[in-house]
C-alpha atoms as a PDB file:
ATOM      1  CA  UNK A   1       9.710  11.802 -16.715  1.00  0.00           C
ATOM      2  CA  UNK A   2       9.414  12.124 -12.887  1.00  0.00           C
ATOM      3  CA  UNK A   3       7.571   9.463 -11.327  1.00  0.00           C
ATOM      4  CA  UNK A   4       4.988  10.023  -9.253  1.00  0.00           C
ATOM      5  CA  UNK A   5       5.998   7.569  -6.072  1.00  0.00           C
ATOM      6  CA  UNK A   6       9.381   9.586  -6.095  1.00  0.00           C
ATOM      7  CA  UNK A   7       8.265  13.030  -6.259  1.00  0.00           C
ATOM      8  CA  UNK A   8       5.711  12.495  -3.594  1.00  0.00           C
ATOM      9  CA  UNK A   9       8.599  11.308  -1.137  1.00  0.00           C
ATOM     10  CA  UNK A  10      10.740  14.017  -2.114  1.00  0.00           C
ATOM     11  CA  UNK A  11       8.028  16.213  -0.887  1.00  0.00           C
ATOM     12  CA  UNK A  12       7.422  14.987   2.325  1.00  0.00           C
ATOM     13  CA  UNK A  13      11.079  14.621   2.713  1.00  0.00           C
ATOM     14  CA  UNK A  14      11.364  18.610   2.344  1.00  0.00           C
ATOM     15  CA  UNK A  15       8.855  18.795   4.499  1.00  0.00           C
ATOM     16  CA  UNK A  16       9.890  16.427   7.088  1.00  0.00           C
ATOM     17  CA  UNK A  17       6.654  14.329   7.054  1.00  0.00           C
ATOM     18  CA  UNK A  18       6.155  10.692   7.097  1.00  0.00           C
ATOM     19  CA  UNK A  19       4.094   9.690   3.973  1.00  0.00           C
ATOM     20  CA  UNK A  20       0.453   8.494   5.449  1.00  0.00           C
ATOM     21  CA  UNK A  21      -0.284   4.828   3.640  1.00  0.00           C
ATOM     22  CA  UNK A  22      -3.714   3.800   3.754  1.00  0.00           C
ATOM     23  CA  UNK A  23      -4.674  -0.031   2.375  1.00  0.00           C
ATOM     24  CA  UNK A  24      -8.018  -0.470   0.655  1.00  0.00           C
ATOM     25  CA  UNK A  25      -8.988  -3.621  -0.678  1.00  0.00           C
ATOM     26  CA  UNK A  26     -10.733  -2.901  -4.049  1.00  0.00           C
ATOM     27  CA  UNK A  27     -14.680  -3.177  -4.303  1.00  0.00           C
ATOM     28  CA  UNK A  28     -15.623  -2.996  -0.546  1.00  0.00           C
ATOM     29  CA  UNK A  29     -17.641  -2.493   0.624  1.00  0.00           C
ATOM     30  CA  UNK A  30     -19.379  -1.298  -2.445  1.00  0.00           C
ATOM     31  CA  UNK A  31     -17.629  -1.632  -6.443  1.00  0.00           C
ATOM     32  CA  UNK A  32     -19.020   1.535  -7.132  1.00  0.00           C
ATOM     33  CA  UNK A  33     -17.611   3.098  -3.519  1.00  0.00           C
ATOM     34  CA  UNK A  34     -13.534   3.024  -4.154  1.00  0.00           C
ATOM     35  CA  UNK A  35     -13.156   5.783  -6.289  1.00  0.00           C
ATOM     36  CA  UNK A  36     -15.202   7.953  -4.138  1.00  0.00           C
ATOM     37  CA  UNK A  37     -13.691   6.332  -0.829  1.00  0.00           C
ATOM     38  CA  UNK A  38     -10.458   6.707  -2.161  1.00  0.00           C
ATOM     39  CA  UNK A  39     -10.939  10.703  -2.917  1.00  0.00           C
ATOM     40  CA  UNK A  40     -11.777  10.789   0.636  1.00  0.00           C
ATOM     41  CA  UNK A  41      -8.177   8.897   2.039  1.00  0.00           C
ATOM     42  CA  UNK A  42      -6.546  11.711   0.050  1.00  0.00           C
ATOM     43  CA  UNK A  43      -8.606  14.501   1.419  1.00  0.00           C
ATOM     44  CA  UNK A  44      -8.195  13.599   4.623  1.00  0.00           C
ATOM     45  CA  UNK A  45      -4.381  13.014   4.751  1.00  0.00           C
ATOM     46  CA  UNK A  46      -3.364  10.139   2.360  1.00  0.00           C
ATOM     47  CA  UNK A  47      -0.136  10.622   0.518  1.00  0.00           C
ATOM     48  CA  UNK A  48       0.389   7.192  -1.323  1.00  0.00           C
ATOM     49  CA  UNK A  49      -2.460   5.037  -1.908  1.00  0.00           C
ATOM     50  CA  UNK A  50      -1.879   0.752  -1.021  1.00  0.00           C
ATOM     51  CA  UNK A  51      -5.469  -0.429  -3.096  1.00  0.00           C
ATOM     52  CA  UNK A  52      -5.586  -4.081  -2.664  1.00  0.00           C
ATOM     53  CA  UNK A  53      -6.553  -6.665  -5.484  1.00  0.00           C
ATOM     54  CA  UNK A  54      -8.886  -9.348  -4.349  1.00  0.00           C
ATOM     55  CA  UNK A  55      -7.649 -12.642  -4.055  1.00  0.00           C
ATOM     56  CA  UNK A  56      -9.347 -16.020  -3.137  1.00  0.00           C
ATOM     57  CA  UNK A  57      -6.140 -17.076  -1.209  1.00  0.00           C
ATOM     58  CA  UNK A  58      -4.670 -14.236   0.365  1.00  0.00           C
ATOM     59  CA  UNK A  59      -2.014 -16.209   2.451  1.00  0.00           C
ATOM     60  CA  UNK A  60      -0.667 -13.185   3.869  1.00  0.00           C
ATOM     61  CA  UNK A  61      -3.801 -11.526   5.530  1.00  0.00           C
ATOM     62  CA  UNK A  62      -6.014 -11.930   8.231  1.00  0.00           C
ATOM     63  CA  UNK A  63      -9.362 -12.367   8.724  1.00  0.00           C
ATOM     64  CA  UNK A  64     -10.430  -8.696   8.317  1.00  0.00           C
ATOM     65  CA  UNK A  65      -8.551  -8.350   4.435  1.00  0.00           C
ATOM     66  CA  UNK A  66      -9.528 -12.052   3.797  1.00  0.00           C
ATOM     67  CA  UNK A  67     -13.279 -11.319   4.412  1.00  0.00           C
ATOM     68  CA  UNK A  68     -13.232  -7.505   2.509  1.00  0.00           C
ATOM     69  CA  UNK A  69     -11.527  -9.562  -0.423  1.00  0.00           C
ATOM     70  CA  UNK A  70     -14.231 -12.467  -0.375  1.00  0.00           C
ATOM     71  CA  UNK A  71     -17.370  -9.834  -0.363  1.00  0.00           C
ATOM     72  CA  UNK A  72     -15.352  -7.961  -3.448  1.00  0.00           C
ATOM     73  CA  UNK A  73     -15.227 -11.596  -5.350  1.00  0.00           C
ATOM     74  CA  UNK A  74     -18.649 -11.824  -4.382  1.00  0.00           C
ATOM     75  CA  UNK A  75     -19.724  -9.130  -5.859  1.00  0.00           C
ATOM     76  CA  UNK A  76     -17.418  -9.323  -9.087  1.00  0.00           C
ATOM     77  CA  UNK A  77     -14.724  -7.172  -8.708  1.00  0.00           C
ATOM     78  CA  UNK A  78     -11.318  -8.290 -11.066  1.00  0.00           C
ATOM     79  CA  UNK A  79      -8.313  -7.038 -11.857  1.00  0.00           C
ATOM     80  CA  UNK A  80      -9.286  -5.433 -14.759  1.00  0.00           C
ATOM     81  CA  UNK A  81     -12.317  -4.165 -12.489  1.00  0.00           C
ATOM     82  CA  UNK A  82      -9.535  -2.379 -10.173  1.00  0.00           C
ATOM     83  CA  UNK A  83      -7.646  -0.765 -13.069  1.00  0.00           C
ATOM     84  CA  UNK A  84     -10.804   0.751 -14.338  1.00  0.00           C
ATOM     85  CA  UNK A  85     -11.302   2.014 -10.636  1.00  0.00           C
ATOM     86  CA  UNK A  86      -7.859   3.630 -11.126  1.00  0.00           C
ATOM     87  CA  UNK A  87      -8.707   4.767 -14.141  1.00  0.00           C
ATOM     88  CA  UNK A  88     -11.968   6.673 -12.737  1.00  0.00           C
ATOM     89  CA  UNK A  89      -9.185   8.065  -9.688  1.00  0.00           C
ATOM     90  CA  UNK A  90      -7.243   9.565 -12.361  1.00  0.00           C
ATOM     91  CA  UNK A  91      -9.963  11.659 -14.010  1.00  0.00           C
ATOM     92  CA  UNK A  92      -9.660  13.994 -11.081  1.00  0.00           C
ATOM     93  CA  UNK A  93      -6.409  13.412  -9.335  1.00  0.00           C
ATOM     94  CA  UNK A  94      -3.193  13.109 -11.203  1.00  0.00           C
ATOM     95  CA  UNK A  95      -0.754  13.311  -8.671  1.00  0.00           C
ATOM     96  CA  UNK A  96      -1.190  10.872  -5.643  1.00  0.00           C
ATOM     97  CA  UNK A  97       0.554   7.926  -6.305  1.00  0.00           C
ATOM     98  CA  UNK A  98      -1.733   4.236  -6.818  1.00  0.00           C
ATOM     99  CA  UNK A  99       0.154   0.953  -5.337  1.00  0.00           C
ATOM    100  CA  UNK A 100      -1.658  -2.344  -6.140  1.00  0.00           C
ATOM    101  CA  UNK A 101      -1.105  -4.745  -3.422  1.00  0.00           C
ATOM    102  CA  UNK A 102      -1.787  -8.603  -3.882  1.00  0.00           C
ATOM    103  CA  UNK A 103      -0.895 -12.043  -5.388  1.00  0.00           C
ATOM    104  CA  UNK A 104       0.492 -13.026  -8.650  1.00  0.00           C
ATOM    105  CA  UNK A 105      -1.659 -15.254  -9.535  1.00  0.00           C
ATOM    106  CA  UNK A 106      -3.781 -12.649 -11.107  1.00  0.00           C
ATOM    107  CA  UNK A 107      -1.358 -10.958 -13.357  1.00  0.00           C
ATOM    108  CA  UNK A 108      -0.451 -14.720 -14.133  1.00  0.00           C
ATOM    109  CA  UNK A 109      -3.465 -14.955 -15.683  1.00  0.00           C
ATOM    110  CA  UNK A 110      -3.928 -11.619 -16.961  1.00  0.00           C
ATOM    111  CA  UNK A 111      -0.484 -11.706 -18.788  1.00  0.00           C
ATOM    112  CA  UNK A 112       2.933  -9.705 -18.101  1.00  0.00           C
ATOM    113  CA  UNK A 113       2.301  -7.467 -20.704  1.00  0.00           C
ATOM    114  CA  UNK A 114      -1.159  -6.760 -20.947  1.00  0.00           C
ATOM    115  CA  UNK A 115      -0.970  -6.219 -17.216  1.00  0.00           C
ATOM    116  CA  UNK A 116       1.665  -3.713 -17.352  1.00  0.00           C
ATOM    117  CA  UNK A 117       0.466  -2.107 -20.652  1.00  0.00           C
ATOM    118  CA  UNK A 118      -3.007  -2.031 -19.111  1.00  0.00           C
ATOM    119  CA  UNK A 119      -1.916  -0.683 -15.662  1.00  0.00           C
ATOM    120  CA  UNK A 120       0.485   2.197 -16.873  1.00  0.00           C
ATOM    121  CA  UNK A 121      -2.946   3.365 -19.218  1.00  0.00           C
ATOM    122  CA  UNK A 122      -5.311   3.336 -15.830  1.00  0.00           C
ATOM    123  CA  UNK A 123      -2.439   5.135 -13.602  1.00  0.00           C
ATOM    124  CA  UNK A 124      -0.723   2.949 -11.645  1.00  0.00           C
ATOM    125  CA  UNK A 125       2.437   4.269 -10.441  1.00  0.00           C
ATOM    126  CA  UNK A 126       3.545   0.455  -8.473  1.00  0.00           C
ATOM    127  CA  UNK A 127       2.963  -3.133  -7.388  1.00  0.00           C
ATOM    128  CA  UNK A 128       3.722  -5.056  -4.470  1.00  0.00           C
ATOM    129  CA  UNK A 129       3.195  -8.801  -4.742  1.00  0.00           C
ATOM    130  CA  UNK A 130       3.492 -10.245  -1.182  1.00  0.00           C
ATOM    131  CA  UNK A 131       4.066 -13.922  -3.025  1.00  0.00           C
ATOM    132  CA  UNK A 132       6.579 -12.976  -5.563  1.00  0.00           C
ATOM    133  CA  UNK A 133      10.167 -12.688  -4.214  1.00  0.00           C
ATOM    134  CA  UNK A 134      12.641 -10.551  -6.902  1.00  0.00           C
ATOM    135  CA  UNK A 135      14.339 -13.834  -8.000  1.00  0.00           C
ATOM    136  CA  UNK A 136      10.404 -14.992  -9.318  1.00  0.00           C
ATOM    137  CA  UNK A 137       9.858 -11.360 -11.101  1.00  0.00           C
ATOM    138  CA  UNK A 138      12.608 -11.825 -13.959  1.00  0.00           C
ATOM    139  CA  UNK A 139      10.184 -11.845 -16.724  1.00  0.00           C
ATOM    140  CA  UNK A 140       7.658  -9.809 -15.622  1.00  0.00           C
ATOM    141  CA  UNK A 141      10.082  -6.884 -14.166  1.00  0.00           C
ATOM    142  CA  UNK A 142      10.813  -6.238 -18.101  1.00  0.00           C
ATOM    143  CA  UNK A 143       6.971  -5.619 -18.462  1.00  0.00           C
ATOM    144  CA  UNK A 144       6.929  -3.177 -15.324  1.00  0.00           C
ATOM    145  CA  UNK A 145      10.179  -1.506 -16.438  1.00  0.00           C
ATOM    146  CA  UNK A 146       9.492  -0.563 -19.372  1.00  0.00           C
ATOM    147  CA  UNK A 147       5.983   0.964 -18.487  1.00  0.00           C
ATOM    148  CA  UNK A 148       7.104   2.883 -15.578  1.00  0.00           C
ATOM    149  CA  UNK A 149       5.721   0.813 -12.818  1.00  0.00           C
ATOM    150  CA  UNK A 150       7.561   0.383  -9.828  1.00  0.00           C
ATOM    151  CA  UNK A 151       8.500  -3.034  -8.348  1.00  0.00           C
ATOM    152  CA  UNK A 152       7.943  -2.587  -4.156  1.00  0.00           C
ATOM    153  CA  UNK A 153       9.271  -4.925  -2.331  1.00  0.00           C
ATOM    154  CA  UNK A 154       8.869  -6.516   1.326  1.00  0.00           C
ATOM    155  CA  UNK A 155      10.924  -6.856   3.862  1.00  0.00           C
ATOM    156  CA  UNK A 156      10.507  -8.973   6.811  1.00  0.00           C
ATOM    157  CA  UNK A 157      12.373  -9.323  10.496  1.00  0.00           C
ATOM    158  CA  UNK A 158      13.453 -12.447   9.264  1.00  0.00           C
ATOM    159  CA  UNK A 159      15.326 -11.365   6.239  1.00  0.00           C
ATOM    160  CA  UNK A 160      18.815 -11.513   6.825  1.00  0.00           C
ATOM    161  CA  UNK A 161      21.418  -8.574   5.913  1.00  0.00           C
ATOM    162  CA  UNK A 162      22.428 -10.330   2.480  1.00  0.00           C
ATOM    163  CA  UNK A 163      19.256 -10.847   1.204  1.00  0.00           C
ATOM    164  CA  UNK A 164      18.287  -6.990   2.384  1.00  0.00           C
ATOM    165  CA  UNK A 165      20.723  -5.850   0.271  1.00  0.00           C
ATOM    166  CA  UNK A 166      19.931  -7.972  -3.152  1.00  0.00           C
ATOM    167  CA  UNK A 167      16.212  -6.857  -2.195  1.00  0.00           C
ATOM    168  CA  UNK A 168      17.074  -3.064  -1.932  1.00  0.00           C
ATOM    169  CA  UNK A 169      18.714  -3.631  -5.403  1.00  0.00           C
ATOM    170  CA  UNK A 170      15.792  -4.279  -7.254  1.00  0.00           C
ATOM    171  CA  UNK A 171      13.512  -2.400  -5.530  1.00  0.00           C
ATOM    172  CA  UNK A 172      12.036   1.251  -6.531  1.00  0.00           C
ATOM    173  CA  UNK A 173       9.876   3.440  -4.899  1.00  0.00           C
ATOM    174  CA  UNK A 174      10.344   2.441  -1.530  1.00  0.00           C
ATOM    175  CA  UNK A 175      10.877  -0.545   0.754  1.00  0.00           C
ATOM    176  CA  UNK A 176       7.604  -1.856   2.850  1.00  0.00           C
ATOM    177  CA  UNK A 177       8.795  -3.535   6.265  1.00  0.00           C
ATOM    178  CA  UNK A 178       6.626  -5.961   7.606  1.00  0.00           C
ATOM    179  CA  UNK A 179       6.853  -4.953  11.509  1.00  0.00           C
ATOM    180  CA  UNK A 180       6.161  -8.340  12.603  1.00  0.00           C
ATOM    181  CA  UNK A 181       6.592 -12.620  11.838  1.00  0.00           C
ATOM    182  CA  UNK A 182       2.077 -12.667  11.016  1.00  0.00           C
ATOM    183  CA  UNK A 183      -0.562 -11.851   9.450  1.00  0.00           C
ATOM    184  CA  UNK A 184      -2.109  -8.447   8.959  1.00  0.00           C
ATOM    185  CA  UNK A 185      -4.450  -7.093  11.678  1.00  0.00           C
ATOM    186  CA  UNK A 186      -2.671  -8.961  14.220  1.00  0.00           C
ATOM    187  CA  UNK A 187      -1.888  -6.653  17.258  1.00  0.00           C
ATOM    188  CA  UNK A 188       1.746  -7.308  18.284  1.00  0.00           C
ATOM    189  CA  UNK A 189       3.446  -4.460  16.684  1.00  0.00           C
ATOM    190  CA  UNK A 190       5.781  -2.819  19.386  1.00  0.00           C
ATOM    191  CA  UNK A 191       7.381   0.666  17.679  1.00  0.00           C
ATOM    192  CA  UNK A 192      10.389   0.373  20.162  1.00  0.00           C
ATOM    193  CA  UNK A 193      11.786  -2.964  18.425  1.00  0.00           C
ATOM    194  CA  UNK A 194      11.433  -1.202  14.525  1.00  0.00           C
ATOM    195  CA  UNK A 195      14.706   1.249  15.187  1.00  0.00           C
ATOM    196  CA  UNK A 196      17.072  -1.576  15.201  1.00  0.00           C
ATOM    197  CA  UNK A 197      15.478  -3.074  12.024  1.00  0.00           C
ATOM    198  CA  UNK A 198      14.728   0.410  10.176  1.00  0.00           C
ATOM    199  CA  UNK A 199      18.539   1.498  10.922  1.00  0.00           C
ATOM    200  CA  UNK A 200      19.684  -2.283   9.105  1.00  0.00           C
ATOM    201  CA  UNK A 201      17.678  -1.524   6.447  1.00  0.00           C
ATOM    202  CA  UNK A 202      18.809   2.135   5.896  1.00  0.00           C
ATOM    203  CA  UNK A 203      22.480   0.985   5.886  1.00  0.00           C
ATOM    204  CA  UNK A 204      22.231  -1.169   2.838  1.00  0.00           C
ATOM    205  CA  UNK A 205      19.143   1.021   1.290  1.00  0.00           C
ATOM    206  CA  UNK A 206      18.658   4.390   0.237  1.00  0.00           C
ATOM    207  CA  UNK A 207      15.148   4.563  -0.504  1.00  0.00           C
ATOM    208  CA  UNK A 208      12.006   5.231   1.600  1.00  0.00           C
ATOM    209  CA  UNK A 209      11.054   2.897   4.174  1.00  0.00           C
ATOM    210  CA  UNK A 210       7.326   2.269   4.671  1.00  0.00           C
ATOM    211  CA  UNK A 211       6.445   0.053   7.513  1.00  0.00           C
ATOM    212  CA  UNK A 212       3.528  -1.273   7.976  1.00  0.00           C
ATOM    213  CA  UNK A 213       1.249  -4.771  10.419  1.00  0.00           C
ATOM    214  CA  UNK A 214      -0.349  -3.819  13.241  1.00  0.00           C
ATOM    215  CA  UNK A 215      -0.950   0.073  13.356  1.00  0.00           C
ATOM    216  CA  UNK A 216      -4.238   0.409  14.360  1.00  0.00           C
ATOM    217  CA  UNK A 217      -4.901   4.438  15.140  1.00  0.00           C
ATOM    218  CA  UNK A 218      -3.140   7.912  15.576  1.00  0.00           C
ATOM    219  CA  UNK A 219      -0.718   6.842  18.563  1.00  0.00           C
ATOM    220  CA  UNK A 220       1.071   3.588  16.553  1.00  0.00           C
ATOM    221  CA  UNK A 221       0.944   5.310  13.671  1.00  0.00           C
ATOM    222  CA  UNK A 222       2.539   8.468  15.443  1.00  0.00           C
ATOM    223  CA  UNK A 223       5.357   6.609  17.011  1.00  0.00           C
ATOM    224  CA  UNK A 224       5.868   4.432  13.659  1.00  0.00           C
ATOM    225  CA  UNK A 225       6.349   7.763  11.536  1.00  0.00           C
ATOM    226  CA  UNK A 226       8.888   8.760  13.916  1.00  0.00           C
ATOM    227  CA  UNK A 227      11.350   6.065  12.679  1.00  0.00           C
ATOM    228  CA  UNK A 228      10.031   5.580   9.204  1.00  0.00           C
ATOM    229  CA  UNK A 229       9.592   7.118   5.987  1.00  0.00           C
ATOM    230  CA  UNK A 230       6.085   5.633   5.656  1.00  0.00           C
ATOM    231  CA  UNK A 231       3.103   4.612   7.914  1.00  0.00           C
ATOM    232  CA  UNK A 232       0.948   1.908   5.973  1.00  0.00           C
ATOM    233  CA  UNK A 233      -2.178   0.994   7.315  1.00  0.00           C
ATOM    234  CA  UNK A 234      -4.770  -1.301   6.745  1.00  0.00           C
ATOM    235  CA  UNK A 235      -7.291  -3.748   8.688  1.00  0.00           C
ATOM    236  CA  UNK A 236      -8.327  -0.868  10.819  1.00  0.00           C
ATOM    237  CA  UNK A 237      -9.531   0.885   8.130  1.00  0.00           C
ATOM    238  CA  UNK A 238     -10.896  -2.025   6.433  1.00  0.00           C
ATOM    239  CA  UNK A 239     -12.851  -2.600   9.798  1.00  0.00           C
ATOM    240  CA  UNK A 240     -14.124   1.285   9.766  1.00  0.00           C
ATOM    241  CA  UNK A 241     -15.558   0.629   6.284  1.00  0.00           C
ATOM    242  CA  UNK A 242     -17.148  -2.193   6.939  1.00  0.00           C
ATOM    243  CA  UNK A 243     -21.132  -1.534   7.530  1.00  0.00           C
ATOM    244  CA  UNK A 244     -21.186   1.256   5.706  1.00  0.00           C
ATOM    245  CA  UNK A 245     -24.691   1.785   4.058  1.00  0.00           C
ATOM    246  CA  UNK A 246     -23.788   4.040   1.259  1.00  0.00           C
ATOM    247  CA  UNK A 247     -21.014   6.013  -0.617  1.00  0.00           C
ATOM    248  CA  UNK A 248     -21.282   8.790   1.378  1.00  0.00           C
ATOM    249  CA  UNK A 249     -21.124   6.828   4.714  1.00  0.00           C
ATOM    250  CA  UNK A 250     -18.251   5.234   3.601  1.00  0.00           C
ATOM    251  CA  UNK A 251     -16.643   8.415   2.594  1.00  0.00           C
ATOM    252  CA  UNK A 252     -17.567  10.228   6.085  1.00  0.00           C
ATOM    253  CA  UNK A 253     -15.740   6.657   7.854  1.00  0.00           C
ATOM    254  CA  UNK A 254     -12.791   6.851   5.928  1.00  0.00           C
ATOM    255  CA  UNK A 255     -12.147  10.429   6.480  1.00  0.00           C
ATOM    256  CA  UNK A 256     -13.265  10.448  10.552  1.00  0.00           C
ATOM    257  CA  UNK A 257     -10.305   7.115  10.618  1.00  0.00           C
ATOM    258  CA  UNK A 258      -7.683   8.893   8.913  1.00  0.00           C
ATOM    259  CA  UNK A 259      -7.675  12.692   9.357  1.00  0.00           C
ATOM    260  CA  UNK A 260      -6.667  11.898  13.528  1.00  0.00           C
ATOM    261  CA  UNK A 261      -3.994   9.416  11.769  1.00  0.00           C
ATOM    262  CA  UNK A 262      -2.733  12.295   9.718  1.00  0.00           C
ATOM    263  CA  UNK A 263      -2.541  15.108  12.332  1.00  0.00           C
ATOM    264  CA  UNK A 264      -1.076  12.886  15.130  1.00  0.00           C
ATOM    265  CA  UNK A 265       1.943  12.026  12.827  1.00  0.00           C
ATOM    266  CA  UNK A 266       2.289  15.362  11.795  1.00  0.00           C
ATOM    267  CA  UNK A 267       2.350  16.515  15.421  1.00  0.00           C
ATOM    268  CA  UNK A 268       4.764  13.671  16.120  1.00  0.00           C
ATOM    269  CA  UNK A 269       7.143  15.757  14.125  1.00  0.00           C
ATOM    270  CA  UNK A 270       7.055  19.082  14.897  1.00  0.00           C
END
């Protein structure tokens, strides 16, 4: 069976388009928002969808994820609660691919294989653990394998050529690239230092490469899509969102944020 992550990058790869990577943390600003919100990402331009699992210790975010996760705690939101959420995504779309992005420490708790049985029943197509390096996945990789969910894995300008390679090894789907030594939301991205880094990574990896820390609007995201196979972003959207006073508004941000995202990377490639 073809997999949804791979199909969607074949695609864009045909049609020599970056794939647009929005982040959403789960449950804000509203539980009862994120389907509807994310209907809206993919409406407007959204090829893979990066929802993100709340997490009380999110070592890897800034202040913007960090606070959407603590209002989604707040107001109950699980991981069980953000499988049903992909569940309710999958009644009407059954194509764009679902990436949960978090911690292990949940599935910890949850347990390898009710996690993966559990996710591969809701829809999701991956998971990227920024916490959980391949060597620390042995047991539950099994659990993913064998229900179709794809391990995504990070890559940072620290990581030498070595450990690139054992990474790209394990790895399915597609590679993220951390653009910068941070947090997310931190503005220090500079798209003329990712060639060197993208062009290392392509030599010891043949999947897609998603890169993503510190695109804010159309013109980053532009100039990343014109060295990458994916353009992931995140706190900017999280910071549109924020406020919002109903579904609908919500909806109407998240659309107005990413449909300029969408046509300036498309333009960058023409």
């Amino acid at each position: 069976m073809s997999h949804r992550i791979d199909l969607r990058f074949q695609a864009l790869a045909g049609k020599k388009r970056s794939a647009l990577i929005p982040f959403l943390t789960a449950g804000d600003p509203d539980p009862a928002w994120t389907v509807g919100i994310m209907h809206s990402l993919v409406a407007s331009g959204a090829d893979i969808i990066e929802l993100g699992v709340p997490f009380s210790d999110p070592a890897a975010d800034g202040p913007v994820i960090q606070a959407a996760s603590e209002r989604a705690i707040v107001r109950g939101v699980s991981l069980s609660g953000v499988l049903k959420m992909v569940s309710g995504f999958r009644e009407t779309d059954q194509d764009t691919p679902v990436v949960l992005m978090g911690y292990l420490n949940p599935i910890e708790r949850y347990g390898h294989a009710e996690f993966a049985t559990d996710a591969q029943k809701s829809g999701v197509d991956g998971i990227l653990m920024v916490d959980c390096p391949p060597e620390e996945m042995v047991h539950l990789r099994g659990e993913l394998d064998a229900h179709g969910i794809y391990p995504i894995c990070l890559v940072a300008p620290t990581t030498t050529a070595d450990r690139m390679s054992k990474i790209a090894r394990q790895a399915k789907g597609y590679i993220y690239y951390v653009s910068f030594k941070g947090i997310t939301g931190a503005n220090r991205l500079e798209e003329s230092s990712l060639e060197k880094p993208v062009n290392d990574l392509r030599a010891v990896c043949d999947l897609p490469l998603a890169v993503g820390f510190g695109i804010k609007g159309p013109e980053s995201a532009a100039a990343v899509a014109g060295v990458a196979d994916g353009v992931v972003i995140g706190s900017a959207l999280i910071e549109r969102l924020a406020g919002a006073d109903s579904e609908r508004d919500a909806c109407e941000r998240a659309s107005d944020f990413l449909a300029p995202i969408r046509e300036a990377m498309d333009n960058s490639s023409l």
